[in-house]
PDB file of N, CA and C in Angstrom:
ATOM      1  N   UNK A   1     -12.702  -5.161  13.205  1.00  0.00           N
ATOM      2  CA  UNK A   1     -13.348  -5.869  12.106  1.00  0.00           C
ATOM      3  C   UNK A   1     -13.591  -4.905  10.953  1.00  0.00           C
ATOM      4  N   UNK A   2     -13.424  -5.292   9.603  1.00  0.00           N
ATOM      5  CA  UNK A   2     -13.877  -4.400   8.974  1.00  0.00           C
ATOM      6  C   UNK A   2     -15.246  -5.106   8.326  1.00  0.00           C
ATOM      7  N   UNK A   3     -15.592  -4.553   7.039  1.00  0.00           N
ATOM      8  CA  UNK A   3     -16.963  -4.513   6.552  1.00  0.00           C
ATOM      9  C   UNK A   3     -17.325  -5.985   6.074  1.00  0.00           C
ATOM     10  N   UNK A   4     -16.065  -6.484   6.218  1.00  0.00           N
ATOM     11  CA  UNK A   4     -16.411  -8.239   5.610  1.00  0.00           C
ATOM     12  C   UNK A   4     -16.060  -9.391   6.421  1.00  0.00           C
ATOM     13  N   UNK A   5     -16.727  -8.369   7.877  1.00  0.00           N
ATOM     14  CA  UNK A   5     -16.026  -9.246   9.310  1.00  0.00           C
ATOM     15  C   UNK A   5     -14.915 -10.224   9.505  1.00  0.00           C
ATOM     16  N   UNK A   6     -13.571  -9.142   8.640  1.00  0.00           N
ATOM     17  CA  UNK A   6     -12.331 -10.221   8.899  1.00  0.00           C
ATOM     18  C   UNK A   6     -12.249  -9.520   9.937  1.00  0.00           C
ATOM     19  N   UNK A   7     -10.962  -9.936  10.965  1.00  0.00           N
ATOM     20  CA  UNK A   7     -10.607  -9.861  12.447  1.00  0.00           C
ATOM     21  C   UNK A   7      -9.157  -8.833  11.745  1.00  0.00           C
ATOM     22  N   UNK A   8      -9.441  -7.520  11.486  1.00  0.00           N
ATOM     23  CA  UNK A   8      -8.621  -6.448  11.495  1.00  0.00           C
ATOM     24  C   UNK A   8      -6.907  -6.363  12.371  1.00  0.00           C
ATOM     25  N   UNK A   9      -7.320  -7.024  13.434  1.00  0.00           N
ATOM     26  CA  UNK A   9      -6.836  -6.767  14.975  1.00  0.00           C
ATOM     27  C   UNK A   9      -5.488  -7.696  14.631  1.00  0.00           C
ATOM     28  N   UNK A  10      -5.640  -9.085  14.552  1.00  0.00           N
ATOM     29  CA  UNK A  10      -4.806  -9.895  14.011  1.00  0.00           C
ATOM     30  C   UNK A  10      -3.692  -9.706  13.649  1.00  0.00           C
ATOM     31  N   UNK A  11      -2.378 -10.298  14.486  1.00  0.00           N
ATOM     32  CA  UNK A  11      -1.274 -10.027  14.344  1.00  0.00           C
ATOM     33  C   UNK A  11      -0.610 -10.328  12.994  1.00  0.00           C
ATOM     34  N   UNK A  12      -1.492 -11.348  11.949  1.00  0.00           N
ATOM     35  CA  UNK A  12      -1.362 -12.163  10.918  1.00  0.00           C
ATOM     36  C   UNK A  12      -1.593 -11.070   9.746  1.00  0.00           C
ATOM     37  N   UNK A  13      -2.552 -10.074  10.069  1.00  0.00           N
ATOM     38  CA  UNK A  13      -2.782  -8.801   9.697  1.00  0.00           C
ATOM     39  C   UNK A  13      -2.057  -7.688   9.449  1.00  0.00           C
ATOM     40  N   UNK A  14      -0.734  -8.179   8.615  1.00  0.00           N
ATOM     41  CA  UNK A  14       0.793  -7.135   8.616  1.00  0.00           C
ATOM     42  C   UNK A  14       0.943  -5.934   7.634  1.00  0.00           C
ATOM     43  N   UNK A  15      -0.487  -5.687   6.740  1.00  0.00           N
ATOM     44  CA  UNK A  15      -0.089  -4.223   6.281  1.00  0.00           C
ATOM     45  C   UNK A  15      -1.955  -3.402   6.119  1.00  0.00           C
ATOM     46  N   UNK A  16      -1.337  -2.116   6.335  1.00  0.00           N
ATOM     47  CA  UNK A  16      -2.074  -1.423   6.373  1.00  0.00           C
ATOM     48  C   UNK A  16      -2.516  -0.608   5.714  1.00  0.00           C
ATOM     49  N   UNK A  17      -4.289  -0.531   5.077  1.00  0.00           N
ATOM     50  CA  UNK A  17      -4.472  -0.037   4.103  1.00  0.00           C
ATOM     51  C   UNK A  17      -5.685   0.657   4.108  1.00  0.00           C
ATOM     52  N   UNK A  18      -6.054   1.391   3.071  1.00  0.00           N
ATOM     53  CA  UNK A  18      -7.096   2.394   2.831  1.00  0.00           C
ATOM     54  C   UNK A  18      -7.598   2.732   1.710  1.00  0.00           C
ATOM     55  N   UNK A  19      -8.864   3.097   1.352  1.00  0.00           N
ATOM     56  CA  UNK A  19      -9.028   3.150  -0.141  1.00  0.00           C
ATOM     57  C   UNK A  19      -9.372   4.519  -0.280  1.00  0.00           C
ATOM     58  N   UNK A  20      -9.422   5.412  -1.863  1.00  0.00           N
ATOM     59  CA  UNK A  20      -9.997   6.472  -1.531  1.00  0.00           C
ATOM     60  C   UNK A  20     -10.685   6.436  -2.915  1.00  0.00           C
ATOM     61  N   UNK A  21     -11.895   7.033  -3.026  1.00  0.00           N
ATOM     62  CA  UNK A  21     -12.593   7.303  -4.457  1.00  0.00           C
ATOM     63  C   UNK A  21     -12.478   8.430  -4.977  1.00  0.00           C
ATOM     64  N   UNK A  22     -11.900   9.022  -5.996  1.00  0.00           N
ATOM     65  CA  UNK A  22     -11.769  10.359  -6.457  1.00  0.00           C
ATOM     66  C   UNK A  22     -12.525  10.512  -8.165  1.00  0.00           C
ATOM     67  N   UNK A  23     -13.726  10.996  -8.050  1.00  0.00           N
ATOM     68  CA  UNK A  23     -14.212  10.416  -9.232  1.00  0.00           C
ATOM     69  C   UNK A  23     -14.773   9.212  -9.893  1.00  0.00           C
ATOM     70  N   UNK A  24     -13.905   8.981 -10.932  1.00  0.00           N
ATOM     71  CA  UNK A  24     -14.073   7.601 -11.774  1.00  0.00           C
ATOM     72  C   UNK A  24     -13.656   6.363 -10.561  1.00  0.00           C
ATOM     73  N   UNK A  25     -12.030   7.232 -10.282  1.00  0.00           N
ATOM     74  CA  UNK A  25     -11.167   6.215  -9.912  1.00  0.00           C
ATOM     75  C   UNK A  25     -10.953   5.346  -8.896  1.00  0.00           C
ATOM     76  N   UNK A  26     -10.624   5.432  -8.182  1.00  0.00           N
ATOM     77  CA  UNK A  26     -10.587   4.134  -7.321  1.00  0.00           C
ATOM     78  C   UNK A  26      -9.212   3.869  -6.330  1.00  0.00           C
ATOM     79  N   UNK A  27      -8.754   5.017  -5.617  1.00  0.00           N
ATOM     80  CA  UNK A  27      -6.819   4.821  -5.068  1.00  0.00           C
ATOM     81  C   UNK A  27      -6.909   3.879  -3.755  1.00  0.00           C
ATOM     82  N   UNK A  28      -6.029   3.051  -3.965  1.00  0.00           N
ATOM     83  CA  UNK A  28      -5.330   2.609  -2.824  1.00  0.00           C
ATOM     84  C   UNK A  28      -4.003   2.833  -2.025  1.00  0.00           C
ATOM     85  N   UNK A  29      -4.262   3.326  -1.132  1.00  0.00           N
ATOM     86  CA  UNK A  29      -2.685   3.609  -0.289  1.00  0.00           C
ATOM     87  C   UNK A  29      -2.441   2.590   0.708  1.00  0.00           C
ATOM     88  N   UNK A  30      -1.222   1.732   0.632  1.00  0.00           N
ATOM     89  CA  UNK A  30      -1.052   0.341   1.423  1.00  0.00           C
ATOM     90  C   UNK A  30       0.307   0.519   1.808  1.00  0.00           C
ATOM     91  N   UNK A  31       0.571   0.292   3.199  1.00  0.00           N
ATOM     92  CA  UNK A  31       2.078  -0.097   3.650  1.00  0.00           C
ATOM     93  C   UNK A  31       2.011  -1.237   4.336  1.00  0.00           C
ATOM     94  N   UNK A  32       3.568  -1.363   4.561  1.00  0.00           N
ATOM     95  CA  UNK A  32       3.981  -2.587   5.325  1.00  0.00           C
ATOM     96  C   UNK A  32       3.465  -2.295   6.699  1.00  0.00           C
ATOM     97  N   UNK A  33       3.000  -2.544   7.683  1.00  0.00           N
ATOM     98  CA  UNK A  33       2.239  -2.702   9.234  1.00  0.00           C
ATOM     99  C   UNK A  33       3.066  -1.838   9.875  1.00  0.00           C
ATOM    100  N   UNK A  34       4.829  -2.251  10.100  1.00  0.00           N
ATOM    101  CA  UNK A  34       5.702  -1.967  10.937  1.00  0.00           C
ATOM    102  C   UNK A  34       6.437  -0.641  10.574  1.00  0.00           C
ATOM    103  N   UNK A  35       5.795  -0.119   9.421  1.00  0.00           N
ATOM    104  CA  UNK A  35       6.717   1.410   8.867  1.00  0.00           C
ATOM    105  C   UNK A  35       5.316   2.060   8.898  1.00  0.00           C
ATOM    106  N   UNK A  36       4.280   1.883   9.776  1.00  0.00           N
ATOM    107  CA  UNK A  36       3.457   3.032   9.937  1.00  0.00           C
ATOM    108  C   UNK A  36       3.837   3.943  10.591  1.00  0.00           C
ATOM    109  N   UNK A  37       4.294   5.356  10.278  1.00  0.00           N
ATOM    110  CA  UNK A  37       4.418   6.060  11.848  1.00  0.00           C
ATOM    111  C   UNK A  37       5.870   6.523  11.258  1.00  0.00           C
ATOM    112  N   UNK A  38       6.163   5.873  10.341  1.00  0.00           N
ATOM    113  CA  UNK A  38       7.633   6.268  10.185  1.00  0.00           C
ATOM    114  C   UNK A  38       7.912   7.597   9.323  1.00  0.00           C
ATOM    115  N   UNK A  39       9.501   8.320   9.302  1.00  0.00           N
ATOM    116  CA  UNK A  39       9.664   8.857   8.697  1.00  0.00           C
ATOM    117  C   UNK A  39      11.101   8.679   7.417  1.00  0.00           C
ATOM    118  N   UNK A  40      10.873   8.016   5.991  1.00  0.00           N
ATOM    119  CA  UNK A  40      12.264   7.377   5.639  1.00  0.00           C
ATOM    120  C   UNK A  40      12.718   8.566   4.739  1.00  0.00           C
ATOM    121  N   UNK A  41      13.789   8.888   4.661  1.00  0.00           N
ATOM    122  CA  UNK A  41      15.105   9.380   4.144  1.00  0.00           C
ATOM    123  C   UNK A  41      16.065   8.911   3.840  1.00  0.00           C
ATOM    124  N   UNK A  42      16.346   9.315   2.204  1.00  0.00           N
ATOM    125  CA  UNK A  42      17.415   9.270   1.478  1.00  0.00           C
ATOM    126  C   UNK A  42      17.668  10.505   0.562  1.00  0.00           C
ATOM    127  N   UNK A  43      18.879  10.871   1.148  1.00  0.00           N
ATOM    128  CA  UNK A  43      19.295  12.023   0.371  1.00  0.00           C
ATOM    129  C   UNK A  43      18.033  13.385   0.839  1.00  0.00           C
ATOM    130  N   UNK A  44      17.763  13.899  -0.600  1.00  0.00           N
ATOM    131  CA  UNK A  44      16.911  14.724  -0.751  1.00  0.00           C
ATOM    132  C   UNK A  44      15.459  14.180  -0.966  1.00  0.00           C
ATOM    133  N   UNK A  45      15.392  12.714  -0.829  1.00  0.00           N
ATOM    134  CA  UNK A  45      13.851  12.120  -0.778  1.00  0.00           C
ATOM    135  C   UNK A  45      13.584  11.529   0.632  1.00  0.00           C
ATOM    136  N   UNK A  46      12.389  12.464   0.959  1.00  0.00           N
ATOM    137  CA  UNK A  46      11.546  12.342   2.204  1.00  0.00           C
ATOM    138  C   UNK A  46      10.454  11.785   2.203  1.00  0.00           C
ATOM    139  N   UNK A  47       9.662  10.027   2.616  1.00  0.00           N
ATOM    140  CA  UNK A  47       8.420   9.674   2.587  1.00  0.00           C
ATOM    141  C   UNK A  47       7.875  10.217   4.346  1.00  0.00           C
ATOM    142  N   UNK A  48       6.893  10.283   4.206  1.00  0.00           N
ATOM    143  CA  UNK A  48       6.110   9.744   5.340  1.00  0.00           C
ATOM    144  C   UNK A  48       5.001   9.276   5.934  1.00  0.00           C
ATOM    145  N   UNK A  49       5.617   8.044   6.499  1.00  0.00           N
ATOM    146  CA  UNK A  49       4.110   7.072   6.124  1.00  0.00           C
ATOM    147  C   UNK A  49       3.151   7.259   7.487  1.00  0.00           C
ATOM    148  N   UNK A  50       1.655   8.237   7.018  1.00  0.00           N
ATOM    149  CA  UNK A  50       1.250   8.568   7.803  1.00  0.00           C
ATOM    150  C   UNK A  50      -0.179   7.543   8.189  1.00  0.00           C
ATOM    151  N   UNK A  51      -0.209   7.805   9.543  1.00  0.00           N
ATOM    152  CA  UNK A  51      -1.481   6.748   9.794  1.00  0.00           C
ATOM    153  C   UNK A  51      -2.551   7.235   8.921  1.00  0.00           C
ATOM    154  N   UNK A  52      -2.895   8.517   9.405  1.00  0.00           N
ATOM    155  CA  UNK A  52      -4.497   9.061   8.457  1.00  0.00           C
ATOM    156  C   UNK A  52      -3.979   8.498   6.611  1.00  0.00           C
ATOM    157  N   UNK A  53      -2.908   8.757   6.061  1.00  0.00           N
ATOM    158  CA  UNK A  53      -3.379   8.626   4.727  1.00  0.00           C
ATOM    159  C   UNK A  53      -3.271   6.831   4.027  1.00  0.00           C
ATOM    160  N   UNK A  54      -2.239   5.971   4.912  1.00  0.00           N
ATOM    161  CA  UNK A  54      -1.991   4.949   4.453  1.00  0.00           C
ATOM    162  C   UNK A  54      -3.232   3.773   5.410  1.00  0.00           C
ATOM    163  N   UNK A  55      -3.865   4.034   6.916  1.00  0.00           N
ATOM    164  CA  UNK A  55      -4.866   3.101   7.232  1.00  0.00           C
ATOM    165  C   UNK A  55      -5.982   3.467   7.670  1.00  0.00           C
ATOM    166  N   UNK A  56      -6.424   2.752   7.180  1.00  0.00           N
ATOM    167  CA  UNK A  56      -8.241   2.609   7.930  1.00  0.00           C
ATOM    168  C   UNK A  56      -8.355   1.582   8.246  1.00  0.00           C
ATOM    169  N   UNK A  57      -7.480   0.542   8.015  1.00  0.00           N
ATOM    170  CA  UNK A  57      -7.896  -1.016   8.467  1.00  0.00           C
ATOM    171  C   UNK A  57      -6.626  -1.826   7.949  1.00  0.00           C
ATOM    172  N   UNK A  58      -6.096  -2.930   9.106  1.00  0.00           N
ATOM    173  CA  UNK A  58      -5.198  -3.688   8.993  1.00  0.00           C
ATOM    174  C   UNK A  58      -5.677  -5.301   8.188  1.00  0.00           C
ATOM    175  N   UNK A  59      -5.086  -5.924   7.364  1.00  0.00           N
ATOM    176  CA  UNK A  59      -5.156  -6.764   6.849  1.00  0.00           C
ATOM    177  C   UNK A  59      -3.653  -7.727   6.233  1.00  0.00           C
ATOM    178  N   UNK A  60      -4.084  -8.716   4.991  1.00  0.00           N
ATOM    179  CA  UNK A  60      -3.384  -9.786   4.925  1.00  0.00           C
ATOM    180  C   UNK A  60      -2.649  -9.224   2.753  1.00  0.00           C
ATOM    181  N   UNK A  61      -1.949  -9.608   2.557  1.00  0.00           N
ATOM    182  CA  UNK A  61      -1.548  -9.677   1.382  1.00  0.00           C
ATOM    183  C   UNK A  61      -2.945 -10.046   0.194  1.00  0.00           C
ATOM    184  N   UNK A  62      -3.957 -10.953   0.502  1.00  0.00           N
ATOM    185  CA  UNK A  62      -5.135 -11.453  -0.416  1.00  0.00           C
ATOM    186  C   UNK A  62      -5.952 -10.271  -0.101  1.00  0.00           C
ATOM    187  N   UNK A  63      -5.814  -9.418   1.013  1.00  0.00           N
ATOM    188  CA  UNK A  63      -6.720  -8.058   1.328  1.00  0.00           C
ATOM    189  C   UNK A  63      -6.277  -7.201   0.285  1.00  0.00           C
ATOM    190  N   UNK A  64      -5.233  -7.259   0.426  1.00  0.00           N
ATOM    191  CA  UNK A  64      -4.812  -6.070  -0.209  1.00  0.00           C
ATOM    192  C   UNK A  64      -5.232  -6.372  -1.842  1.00  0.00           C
ATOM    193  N   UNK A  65      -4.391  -7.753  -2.352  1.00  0.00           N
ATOM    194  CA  UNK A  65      -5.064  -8.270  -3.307  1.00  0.00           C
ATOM    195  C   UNK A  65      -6.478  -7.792  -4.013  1.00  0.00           C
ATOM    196  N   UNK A  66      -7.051  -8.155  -3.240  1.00  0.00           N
ATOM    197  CA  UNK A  66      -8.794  -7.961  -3.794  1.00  0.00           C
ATOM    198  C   UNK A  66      -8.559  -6.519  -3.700  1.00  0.00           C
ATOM    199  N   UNK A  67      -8.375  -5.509  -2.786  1.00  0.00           N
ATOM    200  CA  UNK A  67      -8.057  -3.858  -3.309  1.00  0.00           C
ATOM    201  C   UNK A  67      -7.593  -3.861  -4.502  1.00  0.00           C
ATOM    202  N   UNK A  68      -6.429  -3.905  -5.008  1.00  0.00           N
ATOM    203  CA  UNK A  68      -6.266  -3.682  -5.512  1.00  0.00           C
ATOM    204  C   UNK A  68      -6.059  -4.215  -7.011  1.00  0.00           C
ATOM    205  N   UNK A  69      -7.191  -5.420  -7.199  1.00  0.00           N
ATOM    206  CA  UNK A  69      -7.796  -5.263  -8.284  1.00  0.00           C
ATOM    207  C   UNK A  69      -8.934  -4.923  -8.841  1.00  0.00           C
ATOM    208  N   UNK A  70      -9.342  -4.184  -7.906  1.00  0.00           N
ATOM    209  CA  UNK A  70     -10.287  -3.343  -8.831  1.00  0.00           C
ATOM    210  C   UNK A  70      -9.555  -1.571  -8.611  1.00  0.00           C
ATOM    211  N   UNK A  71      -8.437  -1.076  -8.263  1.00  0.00           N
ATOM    212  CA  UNK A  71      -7.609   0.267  -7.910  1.00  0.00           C
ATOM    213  C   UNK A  71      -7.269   0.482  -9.438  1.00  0.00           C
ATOM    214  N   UNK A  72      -7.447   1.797  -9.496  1.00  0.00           N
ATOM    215  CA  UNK A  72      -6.895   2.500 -11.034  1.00  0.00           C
ATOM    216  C   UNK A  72      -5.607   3.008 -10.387  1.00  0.00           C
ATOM    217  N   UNK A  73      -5.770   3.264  -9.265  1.00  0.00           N
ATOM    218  CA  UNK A  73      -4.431   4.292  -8.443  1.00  0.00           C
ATOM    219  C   UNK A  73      -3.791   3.748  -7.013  1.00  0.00           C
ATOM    220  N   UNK A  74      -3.015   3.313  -7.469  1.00  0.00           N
ATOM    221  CA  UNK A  74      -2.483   2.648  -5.718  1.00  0.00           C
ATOM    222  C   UNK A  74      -0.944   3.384  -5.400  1.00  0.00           C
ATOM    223  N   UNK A  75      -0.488   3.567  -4.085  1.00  0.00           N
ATOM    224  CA  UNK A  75       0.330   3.960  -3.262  1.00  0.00           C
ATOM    225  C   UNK A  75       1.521   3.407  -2.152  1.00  0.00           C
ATOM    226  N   UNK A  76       2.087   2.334  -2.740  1.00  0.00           N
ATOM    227  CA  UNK A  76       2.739   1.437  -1.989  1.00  0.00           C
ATOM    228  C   UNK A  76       4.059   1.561  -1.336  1.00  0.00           C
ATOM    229  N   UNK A  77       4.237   1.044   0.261  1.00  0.00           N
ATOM    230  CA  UNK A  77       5.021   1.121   0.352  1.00  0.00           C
ATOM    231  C   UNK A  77       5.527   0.060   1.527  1.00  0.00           C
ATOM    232  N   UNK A  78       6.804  -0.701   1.644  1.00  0.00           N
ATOM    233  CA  UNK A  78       6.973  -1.832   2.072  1.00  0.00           C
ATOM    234  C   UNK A  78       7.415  -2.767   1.033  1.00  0.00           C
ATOM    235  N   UNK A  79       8.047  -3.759   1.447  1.00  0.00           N
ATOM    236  CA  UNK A  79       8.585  -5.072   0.985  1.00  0.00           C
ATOM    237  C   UNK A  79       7.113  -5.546   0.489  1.00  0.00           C
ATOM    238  N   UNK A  80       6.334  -6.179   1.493  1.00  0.00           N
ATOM    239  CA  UNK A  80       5.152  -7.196   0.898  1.00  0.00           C
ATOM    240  C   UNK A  80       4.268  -6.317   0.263  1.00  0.00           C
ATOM    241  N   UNK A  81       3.591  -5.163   0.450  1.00  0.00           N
ATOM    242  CA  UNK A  81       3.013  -4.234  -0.724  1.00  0.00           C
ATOM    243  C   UNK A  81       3.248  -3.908  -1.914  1.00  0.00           C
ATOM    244  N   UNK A  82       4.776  -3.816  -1.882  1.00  0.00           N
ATOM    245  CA  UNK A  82       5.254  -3.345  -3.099  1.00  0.00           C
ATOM    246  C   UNK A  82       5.474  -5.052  -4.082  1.00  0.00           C
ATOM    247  N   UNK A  83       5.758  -5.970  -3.539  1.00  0.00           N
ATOM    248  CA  UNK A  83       6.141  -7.506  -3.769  1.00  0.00           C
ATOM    249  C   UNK A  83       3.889  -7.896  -4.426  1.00  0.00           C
ATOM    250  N   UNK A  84       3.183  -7.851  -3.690  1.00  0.00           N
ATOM    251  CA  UNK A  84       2.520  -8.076  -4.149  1.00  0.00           C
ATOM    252  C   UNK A  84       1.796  -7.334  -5.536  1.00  0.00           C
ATOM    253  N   UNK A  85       1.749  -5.968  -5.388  1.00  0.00           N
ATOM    254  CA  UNK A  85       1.604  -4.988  -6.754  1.00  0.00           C
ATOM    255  C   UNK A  85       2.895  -5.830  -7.835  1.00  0.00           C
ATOM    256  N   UNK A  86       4.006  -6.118  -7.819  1.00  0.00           N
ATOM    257  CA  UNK A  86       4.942  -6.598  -8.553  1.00  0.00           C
ATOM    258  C   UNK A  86       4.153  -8.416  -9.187  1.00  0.00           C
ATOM    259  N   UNK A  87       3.808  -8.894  -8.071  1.00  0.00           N
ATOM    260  CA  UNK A  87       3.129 -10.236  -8.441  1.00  0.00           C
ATOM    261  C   UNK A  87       1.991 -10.057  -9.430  1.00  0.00           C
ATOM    262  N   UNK A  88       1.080  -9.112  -9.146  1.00  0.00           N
ATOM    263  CA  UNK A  88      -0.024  -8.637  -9.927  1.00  0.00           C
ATOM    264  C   UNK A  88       0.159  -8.194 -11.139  1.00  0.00           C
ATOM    265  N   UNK A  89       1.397  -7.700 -11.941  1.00  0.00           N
ATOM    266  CA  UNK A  89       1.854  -7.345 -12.734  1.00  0.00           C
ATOM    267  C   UNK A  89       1.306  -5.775 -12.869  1.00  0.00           C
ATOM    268  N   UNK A  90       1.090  -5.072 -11.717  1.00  0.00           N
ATOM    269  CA  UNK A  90       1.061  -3.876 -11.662  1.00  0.00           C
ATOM    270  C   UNK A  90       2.196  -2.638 -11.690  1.00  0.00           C
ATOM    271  N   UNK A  91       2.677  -3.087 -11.253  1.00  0.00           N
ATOM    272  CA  UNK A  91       4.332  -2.771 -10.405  1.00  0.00           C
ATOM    273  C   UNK A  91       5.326  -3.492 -11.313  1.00  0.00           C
ATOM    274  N   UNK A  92       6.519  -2.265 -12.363  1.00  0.00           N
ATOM    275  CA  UNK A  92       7.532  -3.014 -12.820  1.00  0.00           C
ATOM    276  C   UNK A  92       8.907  -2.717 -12.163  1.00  0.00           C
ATOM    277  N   UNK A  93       9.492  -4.097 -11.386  1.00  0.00           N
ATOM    278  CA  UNK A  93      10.671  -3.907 -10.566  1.00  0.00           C
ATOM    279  C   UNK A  93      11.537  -2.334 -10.732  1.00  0.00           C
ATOM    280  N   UNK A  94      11.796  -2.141 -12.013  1.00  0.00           N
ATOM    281  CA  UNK A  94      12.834  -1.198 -12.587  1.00  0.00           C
ATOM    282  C   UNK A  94      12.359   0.455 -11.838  1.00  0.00           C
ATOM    283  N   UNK A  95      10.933   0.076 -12.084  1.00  0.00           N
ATOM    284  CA  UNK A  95       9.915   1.421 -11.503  1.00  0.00           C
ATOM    285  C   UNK A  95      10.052   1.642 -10.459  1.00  0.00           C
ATOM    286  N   UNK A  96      10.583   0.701  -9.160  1.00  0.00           N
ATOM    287  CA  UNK A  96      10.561   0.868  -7.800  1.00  0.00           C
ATOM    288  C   UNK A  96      11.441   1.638  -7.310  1.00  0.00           C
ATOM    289  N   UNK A  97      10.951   2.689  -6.648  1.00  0.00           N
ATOM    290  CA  UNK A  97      11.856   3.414  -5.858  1.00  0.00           C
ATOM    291  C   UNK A  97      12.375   3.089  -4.416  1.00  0.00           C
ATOM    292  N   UNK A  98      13.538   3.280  -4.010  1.00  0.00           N
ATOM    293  CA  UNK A  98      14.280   2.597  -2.334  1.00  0.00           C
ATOM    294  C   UNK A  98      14.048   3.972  -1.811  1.00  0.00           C
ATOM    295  N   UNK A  99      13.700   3.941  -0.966  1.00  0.00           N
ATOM    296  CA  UNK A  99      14.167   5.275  -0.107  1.00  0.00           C
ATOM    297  C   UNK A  99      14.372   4.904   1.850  1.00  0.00           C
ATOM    298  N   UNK A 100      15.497   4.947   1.826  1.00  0.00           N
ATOM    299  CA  UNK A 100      16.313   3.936   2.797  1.00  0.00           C
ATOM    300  C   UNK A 100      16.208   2.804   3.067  1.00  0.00           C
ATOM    301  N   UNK A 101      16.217   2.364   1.888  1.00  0.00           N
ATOM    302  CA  UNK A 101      16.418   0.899   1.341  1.00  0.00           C
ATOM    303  C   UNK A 101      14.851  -0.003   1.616  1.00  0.00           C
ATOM    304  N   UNK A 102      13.563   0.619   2.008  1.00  0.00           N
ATOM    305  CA  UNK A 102      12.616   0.285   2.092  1.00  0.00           C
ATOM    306  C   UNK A 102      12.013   1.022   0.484  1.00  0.00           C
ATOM    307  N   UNK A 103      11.176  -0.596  -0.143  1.00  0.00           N
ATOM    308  CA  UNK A 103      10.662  -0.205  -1.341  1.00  0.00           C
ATOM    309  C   UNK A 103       9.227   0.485  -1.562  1.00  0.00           C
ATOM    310  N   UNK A 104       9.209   1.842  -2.460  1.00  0.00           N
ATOM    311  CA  UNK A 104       8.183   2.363  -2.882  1.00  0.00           C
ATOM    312  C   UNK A 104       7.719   2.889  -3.859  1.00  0.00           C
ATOM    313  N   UNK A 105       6.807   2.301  -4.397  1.00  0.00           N
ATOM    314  CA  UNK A 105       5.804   2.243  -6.090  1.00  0.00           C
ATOM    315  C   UNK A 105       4.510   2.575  -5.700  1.00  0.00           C
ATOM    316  N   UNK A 106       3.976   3.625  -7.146  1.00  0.00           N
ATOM    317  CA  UNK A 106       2.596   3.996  -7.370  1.00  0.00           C
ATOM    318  C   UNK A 106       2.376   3.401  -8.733  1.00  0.00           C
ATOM    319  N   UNK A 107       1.092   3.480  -8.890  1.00  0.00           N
ATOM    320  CA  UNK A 107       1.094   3.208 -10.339  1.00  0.00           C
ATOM    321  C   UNK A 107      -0.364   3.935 -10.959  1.00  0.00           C
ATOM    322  N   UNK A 108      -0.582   4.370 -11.697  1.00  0.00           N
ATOM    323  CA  UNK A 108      -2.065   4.762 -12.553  1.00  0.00           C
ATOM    324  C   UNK A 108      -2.458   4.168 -13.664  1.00  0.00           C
ATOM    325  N   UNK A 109      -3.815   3.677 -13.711  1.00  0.00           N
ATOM    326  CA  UNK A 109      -4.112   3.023 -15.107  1.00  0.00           C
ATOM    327  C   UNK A 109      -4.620   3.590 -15.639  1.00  0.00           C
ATOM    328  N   UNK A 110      -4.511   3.872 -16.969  1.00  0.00           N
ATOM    329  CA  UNK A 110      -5.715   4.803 -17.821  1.00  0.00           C
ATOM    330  C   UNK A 110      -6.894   4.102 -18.064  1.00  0.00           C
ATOM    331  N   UNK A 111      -7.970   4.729 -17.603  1.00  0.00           N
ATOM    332  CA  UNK A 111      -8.921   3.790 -18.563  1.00  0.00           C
ATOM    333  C   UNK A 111      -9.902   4.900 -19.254  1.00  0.00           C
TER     334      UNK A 111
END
C-alpha cells in the first residue's frame, strides 16, 4: 500500500515509480513494471533500470499521472511511461530516445 492506501501489490499496477526532492524541484523516475531489473543496449548507449533508483512503489498510468504533474524533473522509461509524459504534453515524440527499441525520455521545466 502506499500513502493513499492504493493496493501497490496489484497486478493492474504495471509501472514503477519514485519521487525524489532536490531543492525547489520535484524528480520523478518511472518505468514500465516488466524492464525493472533490466539491462538495455544499443550500440554505445547503456540504460539500467535499477530497482533502488526507478521504485518505491508500484502503480497505474493516473499514478503516475498525478506524479507527474506536479514533477519539474521526470525520468522515463517504457512504452506506457514514456506514452503517458507524451499525452501530458511533457514529452516531444522527436525527443524520445530507443535504446533497444524500448522508449526513453527526461524532461526539465524551468521555473
Amino acid at each position: 500500500m502506499n500513502q493513499k492506501g492504493d493496493d501497490t501489490s496489484s497486478p493492474a499496477n504495471n509501472i514503477c515509480l519514485k519521487t525524489y526532492v532536490v531543492g525547489r524541484d520535484l524528480m520523478v523516475a518511472a518505468c514500465d513494471r516488466e524492464l525493472l531489473g533490466q539491462t538495455l543496449s544499443d550500440g554505445d548507449v547503456e540504460l539500467v533500470v535499477l530497482e533502488d533508483f526507478y521504485c518505491s512503489v508500484y502503480g497505474d498510468v493516473e499514478l503516475l499521472t498525478r506524479h507527474l504533474e506536479r514533477a519539474t524533473i521526470a525520468n522515463l522509461v517504457g512504452e506506457r511511461c514514456v506514452a503517458c509524459g507524451m499525452q501530458m504534453g511533457l514529452i516531444e515524440e522527436e525527443k524520445v530516445l530507443n535504446i533497444a527499441n524500448v522508449p526513453h525520455a527526461q524532461f526539465a521545466l524551468m521555473i
